[in-house]
PDB file of N, CA and C in Angstrom:
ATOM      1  N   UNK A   1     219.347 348.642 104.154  1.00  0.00           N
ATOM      2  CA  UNK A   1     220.559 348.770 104.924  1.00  0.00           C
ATOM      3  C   UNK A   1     220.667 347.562 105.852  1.00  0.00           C
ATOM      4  N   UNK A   2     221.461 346.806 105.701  1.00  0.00           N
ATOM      5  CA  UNK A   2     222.137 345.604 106.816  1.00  0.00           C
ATOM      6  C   UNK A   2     222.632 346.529 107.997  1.00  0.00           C
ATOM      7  N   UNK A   3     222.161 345.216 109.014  1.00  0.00           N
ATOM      8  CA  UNK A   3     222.674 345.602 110.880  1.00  0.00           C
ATOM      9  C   UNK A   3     224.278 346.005 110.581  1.00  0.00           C
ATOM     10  N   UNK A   4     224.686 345.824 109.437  1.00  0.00           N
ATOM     11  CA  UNK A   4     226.634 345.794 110.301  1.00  0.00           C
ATOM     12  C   UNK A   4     226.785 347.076 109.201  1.00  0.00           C
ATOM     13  N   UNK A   5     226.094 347.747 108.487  1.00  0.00           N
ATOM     14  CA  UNK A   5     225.899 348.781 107.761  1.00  0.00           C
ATOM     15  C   UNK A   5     225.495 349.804 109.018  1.00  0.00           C
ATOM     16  N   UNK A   6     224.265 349.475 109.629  1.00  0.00           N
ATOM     17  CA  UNK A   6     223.964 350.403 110.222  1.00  0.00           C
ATOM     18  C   UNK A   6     224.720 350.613 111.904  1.00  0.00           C
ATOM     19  N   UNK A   7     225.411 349.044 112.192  1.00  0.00           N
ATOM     20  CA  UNK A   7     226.519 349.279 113.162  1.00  0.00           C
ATOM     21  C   UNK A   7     227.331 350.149 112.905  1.00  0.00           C
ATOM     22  N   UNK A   8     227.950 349.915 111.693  1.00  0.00           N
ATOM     23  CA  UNK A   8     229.082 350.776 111.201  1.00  0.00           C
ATOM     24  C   UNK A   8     228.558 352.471 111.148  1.00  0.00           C
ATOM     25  N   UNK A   9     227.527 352.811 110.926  1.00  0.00           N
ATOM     26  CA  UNK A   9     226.861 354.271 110.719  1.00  0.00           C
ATOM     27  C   UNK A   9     227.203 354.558 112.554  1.00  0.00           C
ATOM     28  N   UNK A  10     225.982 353.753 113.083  1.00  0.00           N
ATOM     29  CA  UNK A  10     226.517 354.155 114.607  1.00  0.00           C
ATOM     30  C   UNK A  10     227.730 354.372 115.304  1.00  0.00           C
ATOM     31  N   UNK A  11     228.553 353.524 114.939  1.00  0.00           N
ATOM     32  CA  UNK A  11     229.998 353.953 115.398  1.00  0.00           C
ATOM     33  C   UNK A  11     229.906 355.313 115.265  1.00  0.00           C
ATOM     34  N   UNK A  12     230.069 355.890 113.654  1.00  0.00           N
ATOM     35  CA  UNK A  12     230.419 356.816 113.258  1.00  0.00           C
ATOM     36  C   UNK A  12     229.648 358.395 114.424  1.00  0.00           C
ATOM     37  N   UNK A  13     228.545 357.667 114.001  1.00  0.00           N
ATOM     38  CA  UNK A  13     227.574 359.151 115.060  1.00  0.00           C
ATOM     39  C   UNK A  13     227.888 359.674 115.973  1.00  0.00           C
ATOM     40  N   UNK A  14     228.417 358.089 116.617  1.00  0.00           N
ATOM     41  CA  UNK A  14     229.194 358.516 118.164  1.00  0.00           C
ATOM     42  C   UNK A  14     230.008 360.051 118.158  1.00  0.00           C
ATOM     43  N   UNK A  15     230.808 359.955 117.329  1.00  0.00           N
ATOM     44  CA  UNK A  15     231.592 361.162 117.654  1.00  0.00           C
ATOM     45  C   UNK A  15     231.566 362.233 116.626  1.00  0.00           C
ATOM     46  N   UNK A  16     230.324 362.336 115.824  1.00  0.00           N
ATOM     47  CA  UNK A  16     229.936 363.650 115.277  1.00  0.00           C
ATOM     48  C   UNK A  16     228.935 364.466 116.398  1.00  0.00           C
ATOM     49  N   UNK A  17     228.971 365.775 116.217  1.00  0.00           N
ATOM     50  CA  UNK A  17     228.133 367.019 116.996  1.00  0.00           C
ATOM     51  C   UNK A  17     227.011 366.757 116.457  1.00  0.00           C
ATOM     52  N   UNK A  18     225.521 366.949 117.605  1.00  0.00           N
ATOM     53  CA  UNK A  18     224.275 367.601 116.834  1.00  0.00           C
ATOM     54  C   UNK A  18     224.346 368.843 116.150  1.00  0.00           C
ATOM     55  N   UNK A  19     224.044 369.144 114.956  1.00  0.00           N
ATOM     56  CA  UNK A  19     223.966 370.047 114.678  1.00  0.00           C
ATOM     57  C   UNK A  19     222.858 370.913 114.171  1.00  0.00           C
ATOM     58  N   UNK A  20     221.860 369.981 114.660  1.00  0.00           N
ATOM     59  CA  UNK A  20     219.896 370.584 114.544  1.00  0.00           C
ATOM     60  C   UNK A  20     218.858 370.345 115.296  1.00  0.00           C
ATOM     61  N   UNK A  21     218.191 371.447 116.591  1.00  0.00           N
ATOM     62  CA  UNK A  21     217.370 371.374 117.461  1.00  0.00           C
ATOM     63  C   UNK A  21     216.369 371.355 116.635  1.00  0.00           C
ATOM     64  N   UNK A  22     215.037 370.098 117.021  1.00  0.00           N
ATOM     65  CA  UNK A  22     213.697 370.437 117.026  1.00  0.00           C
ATOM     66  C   UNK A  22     212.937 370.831 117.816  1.00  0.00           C
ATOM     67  N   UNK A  23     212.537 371.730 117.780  1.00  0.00           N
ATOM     68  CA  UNK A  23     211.897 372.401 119.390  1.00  0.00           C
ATOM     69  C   UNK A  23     210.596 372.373 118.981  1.00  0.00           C
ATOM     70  N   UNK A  24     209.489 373.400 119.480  1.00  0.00           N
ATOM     71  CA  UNK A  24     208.031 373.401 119.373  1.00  0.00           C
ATOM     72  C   UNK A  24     207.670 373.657 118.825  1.00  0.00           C
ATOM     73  N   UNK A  25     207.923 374.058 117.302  1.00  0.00           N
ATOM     74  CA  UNK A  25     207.034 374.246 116.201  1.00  0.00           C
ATOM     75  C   UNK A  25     207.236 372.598 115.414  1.00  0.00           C
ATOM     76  N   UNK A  26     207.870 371.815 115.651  1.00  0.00           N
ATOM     77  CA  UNK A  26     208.456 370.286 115.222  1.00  0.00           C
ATOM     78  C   UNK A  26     208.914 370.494 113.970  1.00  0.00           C
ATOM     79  N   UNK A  27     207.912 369.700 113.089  1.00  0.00           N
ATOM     80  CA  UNK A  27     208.929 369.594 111.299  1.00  0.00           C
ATOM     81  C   UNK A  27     208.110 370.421 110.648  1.00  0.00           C
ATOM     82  N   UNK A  28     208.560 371.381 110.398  1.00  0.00           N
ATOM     83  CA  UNK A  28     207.813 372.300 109.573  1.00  0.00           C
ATOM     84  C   UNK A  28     208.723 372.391 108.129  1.00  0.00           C
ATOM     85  N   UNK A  29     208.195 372.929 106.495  1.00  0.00           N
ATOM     86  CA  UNK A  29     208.617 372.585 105.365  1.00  0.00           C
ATOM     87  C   UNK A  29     210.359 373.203 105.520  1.00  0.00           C
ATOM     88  N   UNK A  30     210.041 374.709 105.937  1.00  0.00           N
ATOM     89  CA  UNK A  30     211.936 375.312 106.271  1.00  0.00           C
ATOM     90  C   UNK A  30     212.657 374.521 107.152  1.00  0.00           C
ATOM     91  N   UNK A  31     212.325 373.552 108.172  1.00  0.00           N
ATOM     92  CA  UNK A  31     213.017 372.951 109.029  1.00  0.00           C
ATOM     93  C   UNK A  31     213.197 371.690 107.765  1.00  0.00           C
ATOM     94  N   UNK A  32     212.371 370.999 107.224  1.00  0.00           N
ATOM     95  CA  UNK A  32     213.175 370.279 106.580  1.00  0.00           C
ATOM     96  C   UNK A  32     213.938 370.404 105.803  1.00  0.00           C
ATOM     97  N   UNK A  33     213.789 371.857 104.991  1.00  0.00           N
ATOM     98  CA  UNK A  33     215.052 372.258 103.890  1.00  0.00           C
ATOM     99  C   UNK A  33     216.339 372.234 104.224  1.00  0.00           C
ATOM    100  N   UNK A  34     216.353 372.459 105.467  1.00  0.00           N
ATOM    101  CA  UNK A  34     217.367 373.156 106.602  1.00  0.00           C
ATOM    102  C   UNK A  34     218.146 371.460 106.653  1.00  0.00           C
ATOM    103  N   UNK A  35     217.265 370.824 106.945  1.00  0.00           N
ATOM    104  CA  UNK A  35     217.817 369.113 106.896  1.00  0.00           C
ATOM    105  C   UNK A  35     217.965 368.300 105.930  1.00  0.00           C
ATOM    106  N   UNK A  36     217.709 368.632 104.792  1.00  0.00           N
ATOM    107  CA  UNK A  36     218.136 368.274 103.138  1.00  0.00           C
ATOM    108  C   UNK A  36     219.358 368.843 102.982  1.00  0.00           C
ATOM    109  N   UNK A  37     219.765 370.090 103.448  1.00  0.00           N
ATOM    110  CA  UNK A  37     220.863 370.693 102.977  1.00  0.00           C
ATOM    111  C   UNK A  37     222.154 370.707 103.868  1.00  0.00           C
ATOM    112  N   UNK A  38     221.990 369.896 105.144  1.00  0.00           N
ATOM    113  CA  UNK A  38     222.668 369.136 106.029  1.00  0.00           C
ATOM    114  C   UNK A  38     223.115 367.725 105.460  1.00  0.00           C
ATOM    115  N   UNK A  39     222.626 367.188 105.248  1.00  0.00           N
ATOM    116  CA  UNK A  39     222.515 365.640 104.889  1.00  0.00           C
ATOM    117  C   UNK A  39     223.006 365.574 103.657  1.00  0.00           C
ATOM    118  N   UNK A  40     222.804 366.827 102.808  1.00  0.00           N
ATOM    119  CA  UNK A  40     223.220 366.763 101.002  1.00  0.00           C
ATOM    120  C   UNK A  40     225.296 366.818 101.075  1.00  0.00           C
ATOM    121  N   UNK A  41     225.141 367.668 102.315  1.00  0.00           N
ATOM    122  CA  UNK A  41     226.653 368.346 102.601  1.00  0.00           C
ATOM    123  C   UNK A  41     227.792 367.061 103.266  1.00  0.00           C
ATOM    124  N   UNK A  42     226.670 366.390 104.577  1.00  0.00           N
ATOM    125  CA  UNK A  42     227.510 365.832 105.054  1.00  0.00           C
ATOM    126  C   UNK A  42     227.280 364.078 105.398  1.00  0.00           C
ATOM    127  N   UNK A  43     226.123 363.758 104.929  1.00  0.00           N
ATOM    128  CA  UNK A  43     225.747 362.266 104.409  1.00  0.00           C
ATOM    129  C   UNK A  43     225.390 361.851 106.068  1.00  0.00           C
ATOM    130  N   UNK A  44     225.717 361.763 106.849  1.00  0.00           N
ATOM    131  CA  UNK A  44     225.102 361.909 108.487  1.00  0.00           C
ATOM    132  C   UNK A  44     225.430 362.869 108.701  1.00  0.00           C
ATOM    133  N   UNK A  45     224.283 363.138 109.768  1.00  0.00           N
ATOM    134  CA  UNK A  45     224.040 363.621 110.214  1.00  0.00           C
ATOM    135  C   UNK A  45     223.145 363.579 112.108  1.00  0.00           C
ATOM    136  N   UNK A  46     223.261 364.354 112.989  1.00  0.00           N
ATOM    137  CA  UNK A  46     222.516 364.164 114.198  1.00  0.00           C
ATOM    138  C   UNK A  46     221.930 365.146 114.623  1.00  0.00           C
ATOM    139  N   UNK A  47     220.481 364.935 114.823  1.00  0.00           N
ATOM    140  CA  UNK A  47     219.130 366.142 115.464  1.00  0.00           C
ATOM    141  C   UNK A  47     218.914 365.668 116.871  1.00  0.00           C
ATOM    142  N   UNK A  48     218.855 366.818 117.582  1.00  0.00           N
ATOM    143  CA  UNK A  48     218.100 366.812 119.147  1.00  0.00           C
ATOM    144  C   UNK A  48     216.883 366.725 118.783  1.00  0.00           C
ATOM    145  N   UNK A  49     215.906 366.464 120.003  1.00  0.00           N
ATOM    146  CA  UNK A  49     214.633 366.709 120.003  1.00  0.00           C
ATOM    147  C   UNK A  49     214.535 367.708 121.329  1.00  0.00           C
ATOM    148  N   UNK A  50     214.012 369.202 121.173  1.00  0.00           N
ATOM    149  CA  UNK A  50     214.118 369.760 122.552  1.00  0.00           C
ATOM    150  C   UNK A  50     212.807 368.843 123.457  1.00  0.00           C
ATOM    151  N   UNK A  51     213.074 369.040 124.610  1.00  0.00           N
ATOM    152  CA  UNK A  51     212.238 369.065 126.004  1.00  0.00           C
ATOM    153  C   UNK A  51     210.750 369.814 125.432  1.00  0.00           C
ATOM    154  N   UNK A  52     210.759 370.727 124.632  1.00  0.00           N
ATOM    155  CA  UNK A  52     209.341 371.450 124.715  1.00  0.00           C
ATOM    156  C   UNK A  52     208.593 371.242 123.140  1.00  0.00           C
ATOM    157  N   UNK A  53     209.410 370.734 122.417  1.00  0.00           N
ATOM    158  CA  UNK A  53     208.595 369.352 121.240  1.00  0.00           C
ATOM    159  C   UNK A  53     207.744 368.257 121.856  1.00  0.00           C
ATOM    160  N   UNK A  54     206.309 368.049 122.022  1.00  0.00           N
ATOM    161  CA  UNK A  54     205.377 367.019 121.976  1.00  0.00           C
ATOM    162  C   UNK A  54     205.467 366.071 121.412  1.00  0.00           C
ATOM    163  N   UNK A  55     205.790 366.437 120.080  1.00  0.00           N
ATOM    164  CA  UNK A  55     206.124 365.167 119.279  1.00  0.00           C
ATOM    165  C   UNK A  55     206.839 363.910 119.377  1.00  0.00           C
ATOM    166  N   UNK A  56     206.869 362.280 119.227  1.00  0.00           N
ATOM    167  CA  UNK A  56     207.458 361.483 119.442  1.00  0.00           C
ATOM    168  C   UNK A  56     208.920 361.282 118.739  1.00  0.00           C
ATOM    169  N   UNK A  57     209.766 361.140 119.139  1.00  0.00           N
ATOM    170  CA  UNK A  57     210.877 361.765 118.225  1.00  0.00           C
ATOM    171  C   UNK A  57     211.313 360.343 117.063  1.00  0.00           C
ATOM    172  N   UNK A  58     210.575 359.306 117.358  1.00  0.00           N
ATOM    173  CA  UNK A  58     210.489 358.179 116.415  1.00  0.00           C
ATOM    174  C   UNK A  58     209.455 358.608 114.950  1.00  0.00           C
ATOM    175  N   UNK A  59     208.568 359.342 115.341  1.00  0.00           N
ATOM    176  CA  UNK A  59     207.544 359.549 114.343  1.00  0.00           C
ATOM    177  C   UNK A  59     208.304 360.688 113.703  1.00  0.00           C
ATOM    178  N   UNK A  60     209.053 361.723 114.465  1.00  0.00           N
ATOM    179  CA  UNK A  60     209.784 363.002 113.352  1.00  0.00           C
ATOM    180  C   UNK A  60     210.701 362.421 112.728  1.00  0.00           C
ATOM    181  N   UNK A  61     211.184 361.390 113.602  1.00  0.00           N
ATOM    182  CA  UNK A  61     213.109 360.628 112.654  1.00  0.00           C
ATOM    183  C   UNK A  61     211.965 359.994 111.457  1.00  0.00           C
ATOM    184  N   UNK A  62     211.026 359.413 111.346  1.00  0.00           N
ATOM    185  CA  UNK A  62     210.534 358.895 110.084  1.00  0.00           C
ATOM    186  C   UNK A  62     210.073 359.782 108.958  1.00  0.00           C
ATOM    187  N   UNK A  63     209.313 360.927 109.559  1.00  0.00           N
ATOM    188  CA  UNK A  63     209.172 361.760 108.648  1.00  0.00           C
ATOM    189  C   UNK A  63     209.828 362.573 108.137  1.00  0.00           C
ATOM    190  N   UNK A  64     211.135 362.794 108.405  1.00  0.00           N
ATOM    191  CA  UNK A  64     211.926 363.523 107.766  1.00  0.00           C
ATOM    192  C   UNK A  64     213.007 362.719 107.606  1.00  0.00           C
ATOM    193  N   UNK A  65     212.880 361.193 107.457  1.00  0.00           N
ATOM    194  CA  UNK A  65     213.764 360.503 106.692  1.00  0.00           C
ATOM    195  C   UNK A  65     213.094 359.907 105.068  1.00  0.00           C
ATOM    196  N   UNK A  66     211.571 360.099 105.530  1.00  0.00           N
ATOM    197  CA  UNK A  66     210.462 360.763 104.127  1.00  0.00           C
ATOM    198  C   UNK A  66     210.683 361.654 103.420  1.00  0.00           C
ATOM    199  N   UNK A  67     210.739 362.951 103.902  1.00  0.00           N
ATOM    200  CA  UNK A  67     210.693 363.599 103.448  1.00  0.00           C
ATOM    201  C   UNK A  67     212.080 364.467 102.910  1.00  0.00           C
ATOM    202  N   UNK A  68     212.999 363.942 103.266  1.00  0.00           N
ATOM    203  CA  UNK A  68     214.339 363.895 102.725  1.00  0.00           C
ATOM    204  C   UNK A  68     214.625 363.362 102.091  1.00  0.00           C
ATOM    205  N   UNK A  69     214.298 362.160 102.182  1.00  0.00           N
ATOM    206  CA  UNK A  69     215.256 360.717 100.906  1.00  0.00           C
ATOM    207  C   UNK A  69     215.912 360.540 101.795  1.00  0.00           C
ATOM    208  N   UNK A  70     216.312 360.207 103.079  1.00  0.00           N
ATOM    209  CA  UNK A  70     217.331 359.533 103.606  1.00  0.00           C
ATOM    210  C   UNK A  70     216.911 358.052 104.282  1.00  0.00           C
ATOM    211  N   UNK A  71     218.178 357.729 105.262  1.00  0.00           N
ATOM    212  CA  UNK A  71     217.522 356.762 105.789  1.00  0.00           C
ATOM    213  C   UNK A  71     217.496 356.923 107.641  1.00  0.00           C
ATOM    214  N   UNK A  72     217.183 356.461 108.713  1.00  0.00           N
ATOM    215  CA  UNK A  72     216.822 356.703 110.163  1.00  0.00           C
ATOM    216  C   UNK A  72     217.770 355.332 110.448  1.00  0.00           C
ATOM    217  N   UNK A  73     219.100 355.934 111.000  1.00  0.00           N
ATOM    218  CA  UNK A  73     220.096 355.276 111.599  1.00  0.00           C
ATOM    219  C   UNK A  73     219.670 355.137 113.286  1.00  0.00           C
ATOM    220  N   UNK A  74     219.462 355.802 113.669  1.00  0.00           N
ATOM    221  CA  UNK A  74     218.909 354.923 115.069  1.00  0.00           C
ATOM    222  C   UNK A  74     217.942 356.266 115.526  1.00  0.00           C
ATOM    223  N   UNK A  75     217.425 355.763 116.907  1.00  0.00           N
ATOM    224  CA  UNK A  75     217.017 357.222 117.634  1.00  0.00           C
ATOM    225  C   UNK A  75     217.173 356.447 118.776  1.00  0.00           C
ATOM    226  N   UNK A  76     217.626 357.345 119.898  1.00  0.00           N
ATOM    227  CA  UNK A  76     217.993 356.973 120.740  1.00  0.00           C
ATOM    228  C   UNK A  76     217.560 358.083 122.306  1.00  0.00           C
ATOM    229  N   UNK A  77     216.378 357.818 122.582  1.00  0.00           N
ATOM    230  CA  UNK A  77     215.956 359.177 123.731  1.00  0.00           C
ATOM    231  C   UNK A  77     215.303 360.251 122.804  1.00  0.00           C
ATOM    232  N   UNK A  78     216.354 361.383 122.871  1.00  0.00           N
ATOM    233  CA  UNK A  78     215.655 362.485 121.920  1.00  0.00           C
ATOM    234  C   UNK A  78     216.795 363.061 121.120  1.00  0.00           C
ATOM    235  N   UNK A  79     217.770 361.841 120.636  1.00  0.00           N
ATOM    236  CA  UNK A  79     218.560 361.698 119.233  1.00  0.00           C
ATOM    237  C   UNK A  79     218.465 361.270 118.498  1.00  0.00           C
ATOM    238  N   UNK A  80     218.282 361.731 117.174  1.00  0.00           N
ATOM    239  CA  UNK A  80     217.948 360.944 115.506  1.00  0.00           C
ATOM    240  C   UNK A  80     219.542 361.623 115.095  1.00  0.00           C
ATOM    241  N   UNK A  81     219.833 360.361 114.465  1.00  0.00           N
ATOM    242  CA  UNK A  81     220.534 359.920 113.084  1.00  0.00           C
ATOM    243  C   UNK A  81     220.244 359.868 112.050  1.00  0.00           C
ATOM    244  N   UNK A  82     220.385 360.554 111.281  1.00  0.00           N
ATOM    245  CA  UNK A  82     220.066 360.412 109.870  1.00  0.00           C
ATOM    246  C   UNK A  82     220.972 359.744 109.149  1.00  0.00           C
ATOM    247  N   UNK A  83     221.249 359.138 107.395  1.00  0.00           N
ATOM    248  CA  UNK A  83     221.892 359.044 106.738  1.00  0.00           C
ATOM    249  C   UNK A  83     221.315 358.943 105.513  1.00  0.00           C
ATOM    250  N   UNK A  84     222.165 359.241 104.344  1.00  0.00           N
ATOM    251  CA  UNK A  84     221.696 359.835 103.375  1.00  0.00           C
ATOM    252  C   UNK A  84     223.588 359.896 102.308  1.00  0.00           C
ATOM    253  N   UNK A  85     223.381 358.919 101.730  1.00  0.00           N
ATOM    254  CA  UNK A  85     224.551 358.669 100.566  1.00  0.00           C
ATOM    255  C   UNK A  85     224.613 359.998  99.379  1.00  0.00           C
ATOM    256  N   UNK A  86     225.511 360.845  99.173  1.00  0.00           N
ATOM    257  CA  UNK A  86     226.272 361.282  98.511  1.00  0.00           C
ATOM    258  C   UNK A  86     226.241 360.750  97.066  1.00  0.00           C
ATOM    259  N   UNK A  87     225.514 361.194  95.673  1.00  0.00           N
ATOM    260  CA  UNK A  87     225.791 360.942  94.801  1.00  0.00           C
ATOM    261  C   UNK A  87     226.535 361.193  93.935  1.00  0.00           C
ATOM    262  N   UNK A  88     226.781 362.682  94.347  1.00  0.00           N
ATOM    263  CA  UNK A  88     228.357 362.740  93.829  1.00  0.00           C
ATOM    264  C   UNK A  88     229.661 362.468  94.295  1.00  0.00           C
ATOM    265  N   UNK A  89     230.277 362.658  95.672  1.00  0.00           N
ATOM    266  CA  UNK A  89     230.950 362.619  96.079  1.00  0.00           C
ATOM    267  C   UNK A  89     231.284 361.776  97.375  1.00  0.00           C
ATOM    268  N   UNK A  90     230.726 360.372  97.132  1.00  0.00           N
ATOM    269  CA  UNK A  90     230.563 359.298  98.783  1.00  0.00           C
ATOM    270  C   UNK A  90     231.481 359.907  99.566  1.00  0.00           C
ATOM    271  N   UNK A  91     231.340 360.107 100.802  1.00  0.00           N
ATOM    272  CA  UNK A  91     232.318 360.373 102.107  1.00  0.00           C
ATOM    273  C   UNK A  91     232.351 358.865 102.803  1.00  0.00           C
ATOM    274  N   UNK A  92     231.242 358.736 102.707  1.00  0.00           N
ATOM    275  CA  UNK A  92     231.060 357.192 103.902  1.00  0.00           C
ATOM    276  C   UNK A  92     230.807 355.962 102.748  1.00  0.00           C
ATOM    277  N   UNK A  93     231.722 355.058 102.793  1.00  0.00           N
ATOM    278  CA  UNK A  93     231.364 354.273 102.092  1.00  0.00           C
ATOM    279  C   UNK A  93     231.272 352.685 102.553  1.00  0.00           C
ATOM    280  N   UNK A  94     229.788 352.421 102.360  1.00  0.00           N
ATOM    281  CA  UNK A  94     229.449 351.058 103.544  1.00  0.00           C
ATOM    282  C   UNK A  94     229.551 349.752 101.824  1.00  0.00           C
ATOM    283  N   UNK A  95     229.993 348.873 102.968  1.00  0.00           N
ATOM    284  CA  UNK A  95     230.421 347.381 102.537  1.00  0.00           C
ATOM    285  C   UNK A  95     229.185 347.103 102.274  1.00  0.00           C
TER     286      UNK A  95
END
Protein backbone atom coordinates (compact mmCIF):
# COMPACT_ATOMS: atom_id res chain seq x y z
CA UNK A 1 0.00 0.00 0.00
CA UNK A 2 1.46 3.59 -1.03
CA UNK A 3 1.36 6.76 1.57
CA UNK A 4 -1.42 8.49 -0.73
CA UNK A 5 -3.34 5.00 -0.67
CA UNK A 6 -3.13 4.94 2.85
CA UNK A 7 -3.78 8.93 3.09
CA UNK A 8 -6.72 8.34 1.16
CA UNK A 9 -7.91 5.24 3.68
CA UNK A 10 -7.35 7.84 6.54
CA UNK A 11 -9.44 10.44 5.25
CA UNK A 12 -12.00 7.93 4.96
CA UNK A 13 -11.77 6.58 8.82
CA UNK A 14 -12.16 9.96 9.89
CA UNK A 15 -15.76 9.80 9.64
CA UNK A 16 -16.69 6.11 10.03
CA UNK A 17 -17.92 4.85 13.83
CA UNK A 18 -15.83 2.32 15.94
CA UNK A 19 -17.60 -0.44 15.79
CA UNK A 20 -15.34 -3.05 18.01
CA UNK A 21 -14.09 -2.76 21.73
CA UNK A 22 -10.99 -4.72 22.80
CA UNK A 23 -11.14 -4.92 26.35
CA UNK A 24 -9.34 -7.54 28.78
CA UNK A 25 -9.52 -10.70 27.46
CA UNK A 26 -7.55 -8.87 24.08
CA UNK A 27 -7.58 -11.07 20.72
CA UNK A 28 -8.99 -14.09 21.41
CA UNK A 29 -10.00 -16.72 18.18
CA UNK A 30 -14.17 -15.40 18.51
CA UNK A 31 -12.94 -11.83 18.74
CA UNK A 32 -11.19 -12.31 15.60
CA UNK A 33 -14.08 -14.00 13.74
CA UNK A 34 -16.10 -11.18 14.95
CA UNK A 35 -13.35 -8.97 12.91
CA UNK A 36 -13.16 -11.07 9.68
CA UNK A 37 -16.78 -10.70 9.40
CA UNK A 38 -16.61 -6.86 9.88
CA UNK A 39 -13.95 -6.24 7.40
CA UNK A 40 -15.50 -9.07 4.86
CA UNK A 41 -18.85 -6.70 5.06
CA UNK A 42 -17.37 -3.40 5.11
CA UNK A 43 -13.58 -3.30 3.76
CA UNK A 44 -12.63 -0.63 6.79
CA UNK A 45 -13.11 -0.75 9.40
CA UNK A 46 -12.26 0.96 13.25
CA UNK A 47 -11.44 -0.91 16.83
CA UNK A 48 -11.03 0.82 20.28
CA UNK A 49 -8.62 -0.48 22.58
CA UNK A 50 -10.41 -0.30 26.16
CA UNK A 51 -8.44 1.38 29.20
CA UNK A 52 -8.41 -2.19 30.93
CA UNK A 53 -6.56 -4.15 27.80
CA UNK A 54 -2.65 -4.43 28.77
CA UNK A 55 -1.92 -5.11 25.56
CA UNK A 56 -0.02 -2.65 23.17
CA UNK A 57 -2.55 -1.71 20.74
CA UNK A 58 0.28 -1.64 17.87
CA UNK A 59 1.06 -5.35 18.56
CA UNK A 60 -3.07 -6.29 18.46
CA UNK A 61 -3.52 -3.88 15.11
CA UNK A 62 -0.68 -6.39 13.73
CA UNK A 63 -2.03 -9.41 14.82
CA UNK A 64 -5.22 -9.25 13.69
CA UNK A 65 -4.23 -7.66 10.51
CA UNK A 66 -2.41 -11.43 10.48
CA UNK A 67 -4.74 -13.01 11.30
CA UNK A 68 -7.40 -11.60 9.11
CA UNK A 69 -5.73 -10.99 5.78
CA UNK A 70 -6.04 -7.41 6.05
CA UNK A 71 -3.95 -4.56 6.12
CA UNK A 72 -3.17 -1.85 9.53
CA UNK A 73 -4.16 1.62 8.19
CA UNK A 74 -2.90 3.55 11.07
CA UNK A 75 -3.22 3.30 14.98
CA UNK A 76 -3.48 6.14 16.56
CA UNK A 77 -3.60 6.15 20.79
CA UNK A 78 -6.00 3.27 21.31
CA UNK A 79 -7.49 3.35 17.56
CA UNK A 80 -6.76 0.71 14.86
CA UNK A 81 -7.84 0.90 11.34
CA UNK A 82 -8.11 -1.84 9.55
CA UNK A 83 -8.48 -2.43 5.74
CA UNK A 84 -9.15 -5.25 3.85
CA UNK A 85 -10.33 -5.12 -0.15
CA UNK A 86 -13.55 -6.73 -1.16
CA UNK A 87 -13.21 -9.47 -3.71
CA UNK A 88 -16.31 -9.49 -4.79
CA UNK A 89 -17.79 -6.39 -4.56
CA UNK A 90 -14.87 -3.27 -4.11
CA UNK A 91 -16.62 -0.40 -2.10
CA UNK A 92 -13.29 1.53 -1.79
CA UNK A 93 -11.42 1.69 -4.68
CA UNK A 94 -7.65 3.03 -4.29
CA UNK A 95 -5.59 4.46 -7.33
Amino acid sequence: MTSKQRAYLKGLAMNIDTILHIGKSSVTPEFCDSVREAIDARELIKLNVLKNCLDDPKEIANVLAERTGSEVVQVIGRKIVLYKPSKDNPKIILN
